[in-house]
PDB file of N, CA and C in Angstrom:
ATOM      1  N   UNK A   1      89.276  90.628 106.514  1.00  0.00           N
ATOM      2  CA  UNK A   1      88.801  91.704 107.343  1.00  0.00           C
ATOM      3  C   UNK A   1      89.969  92.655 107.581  1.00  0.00           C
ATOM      4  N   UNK A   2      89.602  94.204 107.826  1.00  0.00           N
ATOM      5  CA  UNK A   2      90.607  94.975 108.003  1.00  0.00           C
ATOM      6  C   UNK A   2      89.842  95.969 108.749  1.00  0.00           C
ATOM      7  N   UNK A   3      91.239  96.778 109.279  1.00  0.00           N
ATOM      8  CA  UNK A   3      90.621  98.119 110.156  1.00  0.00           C
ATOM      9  C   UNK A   3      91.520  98.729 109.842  1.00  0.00           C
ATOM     10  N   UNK A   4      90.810 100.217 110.102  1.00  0.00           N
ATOM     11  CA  UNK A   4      91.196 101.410 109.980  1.00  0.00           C
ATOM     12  C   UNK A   4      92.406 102.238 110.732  1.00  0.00           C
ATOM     13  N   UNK A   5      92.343 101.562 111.934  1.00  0.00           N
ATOM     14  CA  UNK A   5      93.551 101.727 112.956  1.00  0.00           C
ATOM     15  C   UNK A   5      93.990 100.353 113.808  1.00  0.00           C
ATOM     16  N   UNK A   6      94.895 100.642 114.441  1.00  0.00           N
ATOM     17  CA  UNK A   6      94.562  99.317 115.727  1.00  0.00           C
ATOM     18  C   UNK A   6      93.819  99.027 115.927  1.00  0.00           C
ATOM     19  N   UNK A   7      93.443  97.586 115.838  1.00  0.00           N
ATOM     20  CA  UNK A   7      92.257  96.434 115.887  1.00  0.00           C
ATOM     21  C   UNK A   7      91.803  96.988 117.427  1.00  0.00           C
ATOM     22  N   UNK A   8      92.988  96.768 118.697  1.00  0.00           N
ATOM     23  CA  UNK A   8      92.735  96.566 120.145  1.00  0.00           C
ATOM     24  C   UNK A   8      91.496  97.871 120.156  1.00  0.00           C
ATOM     25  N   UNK A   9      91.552  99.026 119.844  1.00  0.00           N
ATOM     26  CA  UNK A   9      90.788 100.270 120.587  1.00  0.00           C
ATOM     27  C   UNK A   9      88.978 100.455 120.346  1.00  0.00           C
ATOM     28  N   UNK A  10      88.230 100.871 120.594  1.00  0.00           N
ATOM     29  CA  UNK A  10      87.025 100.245 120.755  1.00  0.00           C
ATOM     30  C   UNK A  10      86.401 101.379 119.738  1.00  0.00           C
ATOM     31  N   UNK A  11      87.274 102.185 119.230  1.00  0.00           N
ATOM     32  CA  UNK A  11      86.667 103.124 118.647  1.00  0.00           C
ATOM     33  C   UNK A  11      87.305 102.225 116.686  1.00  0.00           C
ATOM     34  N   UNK A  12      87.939 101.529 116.987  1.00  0.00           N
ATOM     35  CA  UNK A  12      87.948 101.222 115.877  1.00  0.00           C
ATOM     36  C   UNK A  12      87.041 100.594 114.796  1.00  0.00           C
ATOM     37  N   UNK A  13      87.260 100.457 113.698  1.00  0.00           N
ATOM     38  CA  UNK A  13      86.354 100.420 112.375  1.00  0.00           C
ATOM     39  C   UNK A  13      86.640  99.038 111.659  1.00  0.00           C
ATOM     40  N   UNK A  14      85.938  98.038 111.180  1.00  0.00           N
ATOM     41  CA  UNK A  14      86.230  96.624 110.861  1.00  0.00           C
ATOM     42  C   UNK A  14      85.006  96.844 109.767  1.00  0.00           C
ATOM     43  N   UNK A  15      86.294  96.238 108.649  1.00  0.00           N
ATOM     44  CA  UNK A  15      85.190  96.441 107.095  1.00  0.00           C
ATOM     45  C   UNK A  15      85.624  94.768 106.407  1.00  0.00           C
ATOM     46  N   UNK A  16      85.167  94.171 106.048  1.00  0.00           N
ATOM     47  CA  UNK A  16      85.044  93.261 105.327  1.00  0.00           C
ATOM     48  C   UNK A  16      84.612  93.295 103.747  1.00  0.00           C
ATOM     49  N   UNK A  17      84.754  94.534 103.092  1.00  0.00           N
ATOM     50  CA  UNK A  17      84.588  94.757 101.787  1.00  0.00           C
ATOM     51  C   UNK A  17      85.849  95.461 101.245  1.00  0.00           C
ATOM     52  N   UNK A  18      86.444  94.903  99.940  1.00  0.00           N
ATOM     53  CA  UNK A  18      87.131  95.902  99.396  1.00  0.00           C
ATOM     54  C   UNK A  18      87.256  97.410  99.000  1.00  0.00           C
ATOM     55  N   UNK A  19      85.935  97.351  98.910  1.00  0.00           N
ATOM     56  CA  UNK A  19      85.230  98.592  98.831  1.00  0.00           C
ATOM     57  C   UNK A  19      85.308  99.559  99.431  1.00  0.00           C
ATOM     58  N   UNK A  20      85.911  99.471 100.776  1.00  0.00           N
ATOM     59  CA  UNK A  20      86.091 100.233 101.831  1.00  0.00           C
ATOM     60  C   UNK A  20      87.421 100.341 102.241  1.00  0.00           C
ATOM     61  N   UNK A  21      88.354 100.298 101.500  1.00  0.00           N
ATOM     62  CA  UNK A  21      89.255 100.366 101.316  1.00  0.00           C
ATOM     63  C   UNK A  21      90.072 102.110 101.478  1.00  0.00           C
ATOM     64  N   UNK A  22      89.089 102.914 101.157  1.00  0.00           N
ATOM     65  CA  UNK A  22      89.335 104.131 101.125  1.00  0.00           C
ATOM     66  C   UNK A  22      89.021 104.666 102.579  1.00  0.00           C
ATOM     67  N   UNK A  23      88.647 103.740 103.314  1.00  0.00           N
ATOM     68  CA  UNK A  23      88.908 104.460 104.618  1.00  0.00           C
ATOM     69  C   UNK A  23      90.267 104.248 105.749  1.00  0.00           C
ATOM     70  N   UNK A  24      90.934 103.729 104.891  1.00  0.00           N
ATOM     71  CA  UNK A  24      92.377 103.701 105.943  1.00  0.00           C
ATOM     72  C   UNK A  24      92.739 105.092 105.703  1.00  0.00           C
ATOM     73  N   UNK A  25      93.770 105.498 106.664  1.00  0.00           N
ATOM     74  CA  UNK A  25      94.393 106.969 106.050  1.00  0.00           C
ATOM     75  C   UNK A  25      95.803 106.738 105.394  1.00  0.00           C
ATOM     76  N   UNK A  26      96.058 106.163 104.115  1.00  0.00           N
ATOM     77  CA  UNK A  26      96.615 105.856 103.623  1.00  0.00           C
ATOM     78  C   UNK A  26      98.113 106.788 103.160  1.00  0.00           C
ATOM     79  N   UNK A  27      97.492 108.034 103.522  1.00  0.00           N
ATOM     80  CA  UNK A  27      98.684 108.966 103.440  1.00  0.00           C
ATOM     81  C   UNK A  27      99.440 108.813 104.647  1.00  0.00           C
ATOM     82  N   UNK A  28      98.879 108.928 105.868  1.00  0.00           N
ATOM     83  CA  UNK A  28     100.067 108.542 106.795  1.00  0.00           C
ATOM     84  C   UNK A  28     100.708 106.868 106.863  1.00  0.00           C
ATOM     85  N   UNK A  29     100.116 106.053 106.385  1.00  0.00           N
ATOM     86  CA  UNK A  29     101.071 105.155 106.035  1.00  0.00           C
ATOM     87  C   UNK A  29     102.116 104.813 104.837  1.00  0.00           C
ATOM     88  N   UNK A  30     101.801 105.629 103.966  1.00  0.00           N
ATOM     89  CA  UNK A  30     102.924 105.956 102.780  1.00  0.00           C
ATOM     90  C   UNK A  30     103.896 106.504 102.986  1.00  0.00           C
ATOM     91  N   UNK A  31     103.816 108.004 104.090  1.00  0.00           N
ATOM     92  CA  UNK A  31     104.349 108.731 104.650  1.00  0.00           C
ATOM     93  C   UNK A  31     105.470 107.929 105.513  1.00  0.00           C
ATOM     94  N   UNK A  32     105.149 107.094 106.613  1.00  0.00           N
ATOM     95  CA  UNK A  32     105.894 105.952 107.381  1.00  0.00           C
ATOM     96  C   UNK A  32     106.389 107.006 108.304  1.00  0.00           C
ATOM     97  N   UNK A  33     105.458 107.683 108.783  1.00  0.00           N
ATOM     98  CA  UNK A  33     106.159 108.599 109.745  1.00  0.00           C
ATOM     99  C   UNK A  33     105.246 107.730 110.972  1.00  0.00           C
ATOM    100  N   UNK A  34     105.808 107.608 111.491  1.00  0.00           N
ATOM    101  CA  UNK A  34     105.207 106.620 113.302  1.00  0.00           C
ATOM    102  C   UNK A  34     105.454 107.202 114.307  1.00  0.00           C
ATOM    103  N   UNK A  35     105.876 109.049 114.451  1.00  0.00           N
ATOM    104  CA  UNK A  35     105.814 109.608 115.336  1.00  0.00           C
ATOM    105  C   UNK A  35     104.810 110.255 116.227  1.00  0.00           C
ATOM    106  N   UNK A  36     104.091 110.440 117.177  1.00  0.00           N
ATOM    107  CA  UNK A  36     103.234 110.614 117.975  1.00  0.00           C
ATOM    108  C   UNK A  36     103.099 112.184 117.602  1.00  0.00           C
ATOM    109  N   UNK A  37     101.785 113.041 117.313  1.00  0.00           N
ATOM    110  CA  UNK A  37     101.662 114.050 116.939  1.00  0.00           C
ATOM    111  C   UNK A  37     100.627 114.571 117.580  1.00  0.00           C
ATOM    112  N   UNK A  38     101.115 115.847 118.746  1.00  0.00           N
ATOM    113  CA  UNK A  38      99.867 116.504 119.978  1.00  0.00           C
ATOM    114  C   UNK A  38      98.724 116.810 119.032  1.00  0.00           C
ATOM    115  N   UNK A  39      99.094 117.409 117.562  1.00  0.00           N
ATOM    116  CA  UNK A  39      98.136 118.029 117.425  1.00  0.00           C
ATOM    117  C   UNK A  39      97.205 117.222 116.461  1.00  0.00           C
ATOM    118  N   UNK A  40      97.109 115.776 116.390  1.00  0.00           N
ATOM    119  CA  UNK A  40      96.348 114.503 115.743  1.00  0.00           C
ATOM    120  C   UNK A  40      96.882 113.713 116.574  1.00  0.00           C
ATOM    121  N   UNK A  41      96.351 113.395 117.788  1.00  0.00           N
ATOM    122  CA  UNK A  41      96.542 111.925 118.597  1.00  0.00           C
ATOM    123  C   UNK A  41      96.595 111.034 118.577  1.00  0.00           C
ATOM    124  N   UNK A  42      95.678 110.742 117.494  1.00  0.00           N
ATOM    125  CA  UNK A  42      95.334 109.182 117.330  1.00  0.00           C
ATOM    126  C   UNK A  42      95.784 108.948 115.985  1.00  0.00           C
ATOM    127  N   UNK A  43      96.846 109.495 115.589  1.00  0.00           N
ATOM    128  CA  UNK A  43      97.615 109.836 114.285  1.00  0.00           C
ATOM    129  C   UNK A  43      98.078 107.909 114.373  1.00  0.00           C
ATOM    130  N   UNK A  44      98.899 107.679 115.287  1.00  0.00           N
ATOM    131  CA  UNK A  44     100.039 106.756 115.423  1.00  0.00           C
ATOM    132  C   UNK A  44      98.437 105.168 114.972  1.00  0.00           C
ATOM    133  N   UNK A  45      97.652 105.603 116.000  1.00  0.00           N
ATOM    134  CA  UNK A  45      96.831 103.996 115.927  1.00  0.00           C
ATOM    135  C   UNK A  45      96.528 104.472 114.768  1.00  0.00           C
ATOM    136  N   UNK A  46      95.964 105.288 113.530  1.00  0.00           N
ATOM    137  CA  UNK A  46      95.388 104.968 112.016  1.00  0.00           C
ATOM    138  C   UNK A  46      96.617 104.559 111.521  1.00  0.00           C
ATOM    139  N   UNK A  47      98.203 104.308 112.028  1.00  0.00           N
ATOM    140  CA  UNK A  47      98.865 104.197 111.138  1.00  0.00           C
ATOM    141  C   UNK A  47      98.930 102.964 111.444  1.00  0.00           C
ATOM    142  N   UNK A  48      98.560 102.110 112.595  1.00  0.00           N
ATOM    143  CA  UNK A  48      98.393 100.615 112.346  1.00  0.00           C
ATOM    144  C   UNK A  48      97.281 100.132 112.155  1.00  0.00           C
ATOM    145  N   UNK A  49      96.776 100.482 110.863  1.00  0.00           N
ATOM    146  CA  UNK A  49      95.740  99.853 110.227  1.00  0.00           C
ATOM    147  C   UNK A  49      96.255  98.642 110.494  1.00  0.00           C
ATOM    148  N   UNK A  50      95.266  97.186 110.431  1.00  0.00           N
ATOM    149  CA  UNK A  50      95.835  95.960 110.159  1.00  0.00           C
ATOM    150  C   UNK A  50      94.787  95.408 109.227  1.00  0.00           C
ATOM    151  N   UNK A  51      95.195  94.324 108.492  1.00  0.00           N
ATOM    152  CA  UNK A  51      94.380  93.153 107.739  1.00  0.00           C
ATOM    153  C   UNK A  51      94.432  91.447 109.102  1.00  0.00           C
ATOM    154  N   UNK A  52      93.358  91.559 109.177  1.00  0.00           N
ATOM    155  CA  UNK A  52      93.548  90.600 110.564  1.00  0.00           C
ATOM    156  C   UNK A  52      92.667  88.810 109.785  1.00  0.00           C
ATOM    157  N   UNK A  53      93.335  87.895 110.382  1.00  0.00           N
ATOM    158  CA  UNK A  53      93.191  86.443 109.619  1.00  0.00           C
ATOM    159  C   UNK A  53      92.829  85.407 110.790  1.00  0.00           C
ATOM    160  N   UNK A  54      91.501  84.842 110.242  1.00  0.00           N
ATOM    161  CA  UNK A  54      90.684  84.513 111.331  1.00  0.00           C
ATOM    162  C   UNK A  54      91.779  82.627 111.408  1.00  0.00           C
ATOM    163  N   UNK A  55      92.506  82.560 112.184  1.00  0.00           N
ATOM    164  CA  UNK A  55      92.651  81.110 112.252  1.00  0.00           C
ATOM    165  C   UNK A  55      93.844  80.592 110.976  1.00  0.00           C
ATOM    166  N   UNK A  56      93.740  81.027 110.176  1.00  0.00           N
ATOM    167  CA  UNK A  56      94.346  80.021 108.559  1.00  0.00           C
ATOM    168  C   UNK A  56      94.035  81.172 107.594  1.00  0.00           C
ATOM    169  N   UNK A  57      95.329  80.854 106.847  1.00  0.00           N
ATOM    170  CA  UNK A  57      95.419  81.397 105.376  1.00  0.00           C
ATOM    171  C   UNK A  57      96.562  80.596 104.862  1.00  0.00           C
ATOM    172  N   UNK A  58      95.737  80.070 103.538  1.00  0.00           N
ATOM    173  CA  UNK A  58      96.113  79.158 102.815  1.00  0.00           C
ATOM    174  C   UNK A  58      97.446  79.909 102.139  1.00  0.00           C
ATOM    175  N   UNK A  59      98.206  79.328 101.735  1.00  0.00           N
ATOM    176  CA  UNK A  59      99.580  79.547 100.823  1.00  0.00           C
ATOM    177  C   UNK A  59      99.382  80.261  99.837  1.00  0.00           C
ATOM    178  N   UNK A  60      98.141  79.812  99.246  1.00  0.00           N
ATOM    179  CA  UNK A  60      97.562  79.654  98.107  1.00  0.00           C
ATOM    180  C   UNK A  60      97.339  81.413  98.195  1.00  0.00           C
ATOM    181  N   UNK A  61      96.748  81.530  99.321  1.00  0.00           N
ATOM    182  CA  UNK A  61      95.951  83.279  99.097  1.00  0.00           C
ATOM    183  C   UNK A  61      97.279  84.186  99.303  1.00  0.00           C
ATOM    184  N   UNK A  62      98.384  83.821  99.433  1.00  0.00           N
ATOM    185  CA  UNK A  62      99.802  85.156  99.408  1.00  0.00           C
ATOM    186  C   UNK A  62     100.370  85.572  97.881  1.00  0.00           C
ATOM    187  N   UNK A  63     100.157  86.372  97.975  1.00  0.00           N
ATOM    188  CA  UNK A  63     100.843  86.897  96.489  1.00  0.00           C
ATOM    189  C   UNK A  63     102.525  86.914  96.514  1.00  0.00           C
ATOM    190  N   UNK A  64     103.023  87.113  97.752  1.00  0.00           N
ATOM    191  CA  UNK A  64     104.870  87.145  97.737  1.00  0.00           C
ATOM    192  C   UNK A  64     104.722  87.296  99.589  1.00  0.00           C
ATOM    193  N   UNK A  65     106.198  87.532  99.643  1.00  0.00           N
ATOM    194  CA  UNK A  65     106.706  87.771 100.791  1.00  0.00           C
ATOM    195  C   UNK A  65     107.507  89.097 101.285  1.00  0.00           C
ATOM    196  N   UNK A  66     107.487  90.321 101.905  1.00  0.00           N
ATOM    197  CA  UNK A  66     108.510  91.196 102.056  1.00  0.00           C
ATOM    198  C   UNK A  66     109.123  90.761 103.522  1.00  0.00           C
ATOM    199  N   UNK A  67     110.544  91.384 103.413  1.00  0.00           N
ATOM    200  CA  UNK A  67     111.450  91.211 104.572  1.00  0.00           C
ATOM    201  C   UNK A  67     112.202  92.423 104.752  1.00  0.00           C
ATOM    202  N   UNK A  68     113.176  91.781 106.110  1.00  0.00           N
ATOM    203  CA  UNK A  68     113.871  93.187 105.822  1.00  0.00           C
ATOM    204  C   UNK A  68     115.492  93.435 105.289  1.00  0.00           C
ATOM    205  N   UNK A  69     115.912  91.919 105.410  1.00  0.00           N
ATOM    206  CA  UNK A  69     117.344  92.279 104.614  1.00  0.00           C
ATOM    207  C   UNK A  69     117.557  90.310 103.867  1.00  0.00           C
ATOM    208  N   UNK A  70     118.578  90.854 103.101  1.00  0.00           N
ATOM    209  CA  UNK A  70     119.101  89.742 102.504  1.00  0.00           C
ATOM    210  C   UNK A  70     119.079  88.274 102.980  1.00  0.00           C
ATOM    211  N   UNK A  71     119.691  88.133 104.411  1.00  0.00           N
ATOM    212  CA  UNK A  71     120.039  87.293 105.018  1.00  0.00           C
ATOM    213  C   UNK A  71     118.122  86.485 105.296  1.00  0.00           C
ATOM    214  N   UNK A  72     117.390  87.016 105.520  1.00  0.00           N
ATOM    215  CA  UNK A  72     116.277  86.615 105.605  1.00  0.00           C
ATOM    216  C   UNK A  72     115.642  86.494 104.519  1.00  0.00           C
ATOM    217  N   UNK A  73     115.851  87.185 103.370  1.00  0.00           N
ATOM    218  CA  UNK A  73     115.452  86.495 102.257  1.00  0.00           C
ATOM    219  C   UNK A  73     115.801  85.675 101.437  1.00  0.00           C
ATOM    220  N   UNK A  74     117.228  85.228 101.816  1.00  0.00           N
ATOM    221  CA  UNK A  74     117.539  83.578 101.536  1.00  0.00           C
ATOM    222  C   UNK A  74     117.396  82.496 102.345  1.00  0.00           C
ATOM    223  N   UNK A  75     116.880  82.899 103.533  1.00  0.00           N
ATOM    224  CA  UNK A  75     116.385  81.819 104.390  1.00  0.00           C
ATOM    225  C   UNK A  75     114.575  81.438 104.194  1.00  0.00           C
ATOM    226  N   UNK A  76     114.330  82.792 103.610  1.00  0.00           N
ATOM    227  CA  UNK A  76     113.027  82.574 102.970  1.00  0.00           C
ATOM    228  C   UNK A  76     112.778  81.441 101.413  1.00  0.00           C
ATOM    229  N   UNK A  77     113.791  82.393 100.798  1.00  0.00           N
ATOM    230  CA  UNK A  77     113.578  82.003  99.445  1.00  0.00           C
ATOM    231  C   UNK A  77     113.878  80.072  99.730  1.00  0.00           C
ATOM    232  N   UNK A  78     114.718  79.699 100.391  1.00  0.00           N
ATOM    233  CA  UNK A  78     114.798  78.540 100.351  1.00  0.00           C
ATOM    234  C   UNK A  78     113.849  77.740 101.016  1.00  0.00           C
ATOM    235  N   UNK A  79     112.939  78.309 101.887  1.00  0.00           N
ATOM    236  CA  UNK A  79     111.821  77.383 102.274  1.00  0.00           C
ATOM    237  C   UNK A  79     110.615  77.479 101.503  1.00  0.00           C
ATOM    238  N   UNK A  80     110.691  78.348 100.615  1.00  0.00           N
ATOM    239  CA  UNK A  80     109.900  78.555  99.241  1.00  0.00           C
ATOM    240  C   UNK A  80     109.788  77.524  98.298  1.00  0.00           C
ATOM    241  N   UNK A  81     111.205  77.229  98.108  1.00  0.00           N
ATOM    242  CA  UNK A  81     111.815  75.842  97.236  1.00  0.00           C
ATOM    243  C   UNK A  81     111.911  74.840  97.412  1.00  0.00           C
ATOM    244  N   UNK A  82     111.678  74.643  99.145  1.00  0.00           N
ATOM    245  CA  UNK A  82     111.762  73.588  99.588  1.00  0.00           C
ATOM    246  C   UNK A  82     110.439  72.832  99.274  1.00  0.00           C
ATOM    247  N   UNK A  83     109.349  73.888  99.589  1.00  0.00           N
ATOM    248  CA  UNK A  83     108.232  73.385  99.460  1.00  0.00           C
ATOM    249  C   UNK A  83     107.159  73.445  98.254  1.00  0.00           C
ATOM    250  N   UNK A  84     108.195  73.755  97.450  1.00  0.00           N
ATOM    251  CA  UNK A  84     107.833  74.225  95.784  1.00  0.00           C
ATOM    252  C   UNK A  84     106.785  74.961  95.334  1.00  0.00           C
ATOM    253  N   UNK A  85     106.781  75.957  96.163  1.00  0.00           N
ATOM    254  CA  UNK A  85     106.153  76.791  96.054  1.00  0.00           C
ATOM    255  C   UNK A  85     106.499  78.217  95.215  1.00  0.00           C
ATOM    256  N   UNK A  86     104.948  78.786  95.051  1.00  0.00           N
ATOM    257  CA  UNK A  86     105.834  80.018  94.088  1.00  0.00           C
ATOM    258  C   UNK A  86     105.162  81.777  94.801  1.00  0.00           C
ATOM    259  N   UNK A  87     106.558  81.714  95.394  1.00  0.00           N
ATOM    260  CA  UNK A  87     105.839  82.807  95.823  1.00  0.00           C
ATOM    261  C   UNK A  87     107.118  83.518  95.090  1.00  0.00           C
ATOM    262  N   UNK A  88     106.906  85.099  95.530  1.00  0.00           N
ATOM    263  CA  UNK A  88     108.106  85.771  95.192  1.00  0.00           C
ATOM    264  C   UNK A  88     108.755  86.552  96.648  1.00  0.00           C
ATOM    265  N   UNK A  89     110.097  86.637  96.839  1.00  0.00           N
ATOM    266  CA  UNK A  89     110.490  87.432  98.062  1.00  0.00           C
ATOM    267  C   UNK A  89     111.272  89.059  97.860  1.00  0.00           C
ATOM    268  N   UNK A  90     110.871  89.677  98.404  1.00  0.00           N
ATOM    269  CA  UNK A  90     111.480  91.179  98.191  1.00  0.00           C
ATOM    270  C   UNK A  90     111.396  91.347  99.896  1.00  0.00           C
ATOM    271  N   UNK A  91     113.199  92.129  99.447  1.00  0.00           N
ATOM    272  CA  UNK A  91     113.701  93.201 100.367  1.00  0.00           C
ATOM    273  C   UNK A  91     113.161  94.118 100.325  1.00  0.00           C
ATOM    274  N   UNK A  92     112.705  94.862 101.483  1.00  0.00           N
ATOM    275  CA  UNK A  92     112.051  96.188 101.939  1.00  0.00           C
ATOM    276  C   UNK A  92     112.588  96.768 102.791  1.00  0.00           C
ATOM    277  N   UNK A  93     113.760  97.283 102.718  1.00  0.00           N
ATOM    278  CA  UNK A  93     114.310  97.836 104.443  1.00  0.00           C
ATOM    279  C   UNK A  93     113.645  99.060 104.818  1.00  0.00           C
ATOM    280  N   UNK A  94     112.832  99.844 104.208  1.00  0.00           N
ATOM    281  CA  UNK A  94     112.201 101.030 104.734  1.00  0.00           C
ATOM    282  C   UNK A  94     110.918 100.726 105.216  1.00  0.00           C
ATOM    283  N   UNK A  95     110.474  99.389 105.262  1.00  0.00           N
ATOM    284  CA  UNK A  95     108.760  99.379 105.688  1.00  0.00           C
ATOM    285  C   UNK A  95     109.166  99.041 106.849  1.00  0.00           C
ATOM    286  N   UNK A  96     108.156  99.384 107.596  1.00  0.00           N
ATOM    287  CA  UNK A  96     107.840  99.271 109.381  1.00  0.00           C
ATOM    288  C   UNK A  96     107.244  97.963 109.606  1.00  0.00           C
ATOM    289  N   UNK A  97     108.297  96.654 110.272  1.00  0.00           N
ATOM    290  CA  UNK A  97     108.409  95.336 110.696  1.00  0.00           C
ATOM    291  C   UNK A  97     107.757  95.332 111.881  1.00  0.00           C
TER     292      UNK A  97
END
């Protein structure tokens, strides 16, 4: 399941199809601008779209891991190995944590 902005606000939108995918506003999250804008208000909540997980998600359903620096992705990568698992880990220092 996913929404279009912040889950919390009552005006928000909850789609359970891939299909609908084209309704996030995907340009302001590419953009990564998270500044509050008078003249689009509700600019900031479409930019926290979320993918929300009822209870459990299996190992199995992650494709990799992003972080934000080195030091956490060898503390990652090694509990990866520990548990022989295969995921993959990437540094991202420009995405919003």
């Amino acid at each position: 399941m996913f929404t279009d902005s912040h889950a919390y606000y009552m005006w928000a939108n909850f789609y359970n199809d891939l299909n609908d995918l084209h309704n996030i506003d995907w340009q302001i999250i590419q953009n990564r601008n998270f500044n509050r804008d008078a003249d689009d208000p509700v600019k900031f909540e479409r930019y926290q779209a979320e993918a929300l997980i009822h209870r459990h998600l299996p190992v199995e359903g992650l494709l990799g891991m992003v972080c934000y620096n080195d030091d956490v992705k060898a503390d990652l990568e090694h509990e990866v190995q520990k548990r022989k698992l295969s995921l993959s880990v990437h540094v991202r220092t420009g995405l919003y944590f």
